[in-house]
N, C-alpha and C. Protein backbone atom coordinates (compact mmCIF):
# COMPACT_ATOMS: atom_id res chain seq x y z
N UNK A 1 5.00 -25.08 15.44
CA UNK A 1 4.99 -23.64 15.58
C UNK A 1 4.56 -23.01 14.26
N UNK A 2 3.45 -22.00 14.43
CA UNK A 2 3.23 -21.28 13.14
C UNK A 2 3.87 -20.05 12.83
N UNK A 3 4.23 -19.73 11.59
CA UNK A 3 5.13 -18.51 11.46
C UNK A 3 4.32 -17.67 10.75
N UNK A 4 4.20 -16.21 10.88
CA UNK A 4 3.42 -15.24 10.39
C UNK A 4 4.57 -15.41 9.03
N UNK A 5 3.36 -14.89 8.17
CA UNK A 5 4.30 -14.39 6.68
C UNK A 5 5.73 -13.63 6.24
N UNK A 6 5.58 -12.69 7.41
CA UNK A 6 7.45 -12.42 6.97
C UNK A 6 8.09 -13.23 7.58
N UNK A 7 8.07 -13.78 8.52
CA UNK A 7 8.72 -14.80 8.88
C UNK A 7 8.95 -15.80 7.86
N UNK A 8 7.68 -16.92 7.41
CA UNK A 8 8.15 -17.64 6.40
C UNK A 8 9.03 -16.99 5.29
N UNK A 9 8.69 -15.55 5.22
CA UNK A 9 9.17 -15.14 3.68
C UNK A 9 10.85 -15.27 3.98
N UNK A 10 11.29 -14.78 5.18
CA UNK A 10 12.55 -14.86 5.55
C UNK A 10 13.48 -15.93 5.89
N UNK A 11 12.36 -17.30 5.72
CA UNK A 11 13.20 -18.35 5.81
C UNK A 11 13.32 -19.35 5.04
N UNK A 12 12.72 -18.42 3.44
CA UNK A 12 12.97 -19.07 2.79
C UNK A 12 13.81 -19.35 1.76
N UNK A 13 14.60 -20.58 1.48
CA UNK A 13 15.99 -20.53 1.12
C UNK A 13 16.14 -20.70 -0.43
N UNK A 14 14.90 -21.29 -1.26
CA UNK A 14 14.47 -21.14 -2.53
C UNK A 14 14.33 -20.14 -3.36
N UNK A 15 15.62 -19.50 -4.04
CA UNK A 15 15.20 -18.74 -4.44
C UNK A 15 14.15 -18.59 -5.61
N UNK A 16 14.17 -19.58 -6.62
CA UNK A 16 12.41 -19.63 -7.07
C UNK A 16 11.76 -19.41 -6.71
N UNK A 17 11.36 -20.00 -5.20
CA UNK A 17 10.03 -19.99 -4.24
C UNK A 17 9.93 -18.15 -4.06
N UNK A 18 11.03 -17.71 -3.30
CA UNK A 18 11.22 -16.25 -3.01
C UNK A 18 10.91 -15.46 -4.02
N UNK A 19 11.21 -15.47 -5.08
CA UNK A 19 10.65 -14.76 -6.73
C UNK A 19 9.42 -14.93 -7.36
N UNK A 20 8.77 -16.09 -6.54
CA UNK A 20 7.21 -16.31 -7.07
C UNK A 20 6.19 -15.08 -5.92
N UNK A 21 6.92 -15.89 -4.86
CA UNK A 21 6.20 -14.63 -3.39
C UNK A 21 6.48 -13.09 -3.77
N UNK A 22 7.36 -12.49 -4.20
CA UNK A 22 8.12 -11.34 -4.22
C UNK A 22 6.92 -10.65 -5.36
N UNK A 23 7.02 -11.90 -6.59
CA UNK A 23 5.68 -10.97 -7.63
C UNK A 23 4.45 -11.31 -7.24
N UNK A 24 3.88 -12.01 -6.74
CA UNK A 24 2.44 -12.15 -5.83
C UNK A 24 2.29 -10.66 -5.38
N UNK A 25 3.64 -10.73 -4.23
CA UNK A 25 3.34 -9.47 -3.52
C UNK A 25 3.39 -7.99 -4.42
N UNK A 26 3.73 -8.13 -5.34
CA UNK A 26 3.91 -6.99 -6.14
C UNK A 26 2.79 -6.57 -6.80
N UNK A 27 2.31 -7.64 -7.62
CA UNK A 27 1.15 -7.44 -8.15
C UNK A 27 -0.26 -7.40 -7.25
N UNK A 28 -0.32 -8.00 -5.63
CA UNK A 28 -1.01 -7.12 -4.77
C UNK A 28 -1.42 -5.94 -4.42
N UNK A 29 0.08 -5.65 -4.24
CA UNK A 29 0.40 -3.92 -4.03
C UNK A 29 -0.46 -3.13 -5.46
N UNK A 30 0.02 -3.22 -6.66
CA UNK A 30 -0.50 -2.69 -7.85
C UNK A 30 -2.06 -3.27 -8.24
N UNK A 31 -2.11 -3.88 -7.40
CA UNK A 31 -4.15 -4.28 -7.86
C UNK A 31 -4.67 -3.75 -6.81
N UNK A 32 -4.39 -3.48 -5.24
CA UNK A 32 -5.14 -3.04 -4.83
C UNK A 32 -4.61 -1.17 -4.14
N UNK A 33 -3.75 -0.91 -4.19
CA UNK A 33 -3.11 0.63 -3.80
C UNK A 33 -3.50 1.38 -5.02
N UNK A 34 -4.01 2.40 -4.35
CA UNK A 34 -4.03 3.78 -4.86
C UNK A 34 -2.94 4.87 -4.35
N UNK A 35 -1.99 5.18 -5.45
CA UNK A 35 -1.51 6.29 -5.22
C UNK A 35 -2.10 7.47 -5.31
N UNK A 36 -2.15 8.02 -4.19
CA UNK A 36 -2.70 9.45 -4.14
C UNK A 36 -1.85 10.97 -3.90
N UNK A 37 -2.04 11.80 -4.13
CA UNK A 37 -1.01 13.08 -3.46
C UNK A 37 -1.55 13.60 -1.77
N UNK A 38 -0.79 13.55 -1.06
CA UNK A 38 -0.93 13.55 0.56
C UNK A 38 -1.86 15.31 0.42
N UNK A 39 -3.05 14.82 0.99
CA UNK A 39 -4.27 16.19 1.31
C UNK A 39 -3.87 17.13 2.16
N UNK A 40 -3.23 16.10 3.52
CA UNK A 40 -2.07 17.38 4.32
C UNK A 40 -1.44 18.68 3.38
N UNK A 41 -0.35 17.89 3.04
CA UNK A 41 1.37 18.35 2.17
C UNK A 41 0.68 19.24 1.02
N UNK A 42 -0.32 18.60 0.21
CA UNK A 42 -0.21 18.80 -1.53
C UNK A 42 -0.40 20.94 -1.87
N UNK A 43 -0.33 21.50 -0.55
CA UNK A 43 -0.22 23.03 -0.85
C UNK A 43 0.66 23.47 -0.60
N UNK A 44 1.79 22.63 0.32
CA UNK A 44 2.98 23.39 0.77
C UNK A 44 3.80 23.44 0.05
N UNK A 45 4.85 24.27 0.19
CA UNK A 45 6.22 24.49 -0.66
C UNK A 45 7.13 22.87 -0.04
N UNK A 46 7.78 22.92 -1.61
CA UNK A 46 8.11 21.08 -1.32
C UNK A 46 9.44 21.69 0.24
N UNK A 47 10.33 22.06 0.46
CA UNK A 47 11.16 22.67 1.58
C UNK A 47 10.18 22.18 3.03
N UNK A 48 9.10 22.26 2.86
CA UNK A 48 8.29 22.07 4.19
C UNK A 48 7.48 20.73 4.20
N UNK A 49 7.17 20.13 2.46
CA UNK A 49 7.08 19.21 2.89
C UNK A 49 7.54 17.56 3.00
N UNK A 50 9.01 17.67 3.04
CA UNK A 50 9.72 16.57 3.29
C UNK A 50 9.73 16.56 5.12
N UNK A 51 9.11 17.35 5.57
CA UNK A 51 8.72 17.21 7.16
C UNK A 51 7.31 16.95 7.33
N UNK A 52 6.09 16.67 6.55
CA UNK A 52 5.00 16.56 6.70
C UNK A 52 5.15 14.44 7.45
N UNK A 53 4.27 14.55 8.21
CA UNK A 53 4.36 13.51 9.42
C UNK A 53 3.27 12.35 8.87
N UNK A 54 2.35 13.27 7.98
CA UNK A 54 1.04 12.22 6.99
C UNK A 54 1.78 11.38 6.10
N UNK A 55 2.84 11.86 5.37
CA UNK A 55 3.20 10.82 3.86
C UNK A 55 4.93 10.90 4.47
N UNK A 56 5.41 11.69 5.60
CA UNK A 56 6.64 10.64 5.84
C UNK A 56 7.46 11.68 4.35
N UNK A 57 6.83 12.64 4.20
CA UNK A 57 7.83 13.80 3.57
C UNK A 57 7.93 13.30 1.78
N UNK A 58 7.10 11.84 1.35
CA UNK A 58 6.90 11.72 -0.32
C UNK A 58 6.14 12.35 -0.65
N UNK A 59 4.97 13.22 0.28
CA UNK A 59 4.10 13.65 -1.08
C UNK A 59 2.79 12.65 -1.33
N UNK A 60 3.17 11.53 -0.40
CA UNK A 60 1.91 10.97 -1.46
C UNK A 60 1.43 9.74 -0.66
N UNK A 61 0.38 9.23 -0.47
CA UNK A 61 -0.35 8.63 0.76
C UNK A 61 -0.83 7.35 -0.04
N UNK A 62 -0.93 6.43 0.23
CA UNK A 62 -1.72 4.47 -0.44
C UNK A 62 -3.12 4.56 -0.03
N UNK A 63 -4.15 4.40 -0.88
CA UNK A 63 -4.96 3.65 -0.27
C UNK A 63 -5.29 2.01 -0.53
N UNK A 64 -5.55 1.98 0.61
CA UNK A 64 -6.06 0.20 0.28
C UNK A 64 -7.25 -0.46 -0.02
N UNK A 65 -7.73 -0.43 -1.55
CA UNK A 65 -9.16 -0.86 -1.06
C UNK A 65 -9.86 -2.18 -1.50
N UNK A 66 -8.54 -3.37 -0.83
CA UNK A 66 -9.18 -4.38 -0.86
C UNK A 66 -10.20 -5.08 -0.24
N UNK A 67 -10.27 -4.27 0.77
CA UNK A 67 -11.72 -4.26 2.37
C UNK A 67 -12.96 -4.41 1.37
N UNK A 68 -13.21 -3.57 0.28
CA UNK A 68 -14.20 -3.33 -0.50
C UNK A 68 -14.59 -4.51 -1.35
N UNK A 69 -13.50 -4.85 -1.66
CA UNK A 69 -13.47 -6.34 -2.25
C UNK A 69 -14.16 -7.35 -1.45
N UNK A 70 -13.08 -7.41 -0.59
CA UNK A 70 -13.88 -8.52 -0.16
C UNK A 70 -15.07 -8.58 1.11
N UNK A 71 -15.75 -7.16 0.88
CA UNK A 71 -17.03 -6.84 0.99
C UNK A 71 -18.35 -7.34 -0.10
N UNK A 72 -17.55 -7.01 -1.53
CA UNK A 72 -18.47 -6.77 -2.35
C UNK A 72 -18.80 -5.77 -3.09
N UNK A 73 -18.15 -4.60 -2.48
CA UNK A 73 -18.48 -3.32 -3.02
C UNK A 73 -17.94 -3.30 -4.67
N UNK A 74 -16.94 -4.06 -4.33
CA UNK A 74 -15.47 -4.12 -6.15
C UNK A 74 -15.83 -5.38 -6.38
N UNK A 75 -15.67 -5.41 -7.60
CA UNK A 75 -15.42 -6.99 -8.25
C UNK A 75 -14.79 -6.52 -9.35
């Protein structure tokens, strides 16, 4: 049986192993996300926008642009 990735991540009982995956995934997140301020929200009074439905009421939206990568567009 094959297990998708949170799965393995969740069964695994190493915690070494778990702390090597944990900064992989971290330093993913920070090489390829862009924090941005949500284009919806970024005029409203903050009162209105912890209800904005685009950023989930932070303010502020990810982009991902590892697609580009491994297009070619980034290196």
């Amino acid at each position: 049986m094959k297990l998708n990735p949170l799965e393995q991540l969740i069964r695994i009982n190493d915690k070494e192993e778990l702390e090597e995956i944990k900064e992989s995934l971290f330093n993913h997140i920070i090489e390829w996300l862009d924090e941005k301020r949500c284009p919806v929200c970024e005029d409203w009074l903050e009162e209105y926008t912890k209800h904005c439905t685009i950023c989930d009421g932070t303010g502020k939206i990810y982009i991902d642009y590892s697609h580009l990568y491994n297009k070619g567009v980034l290196k």
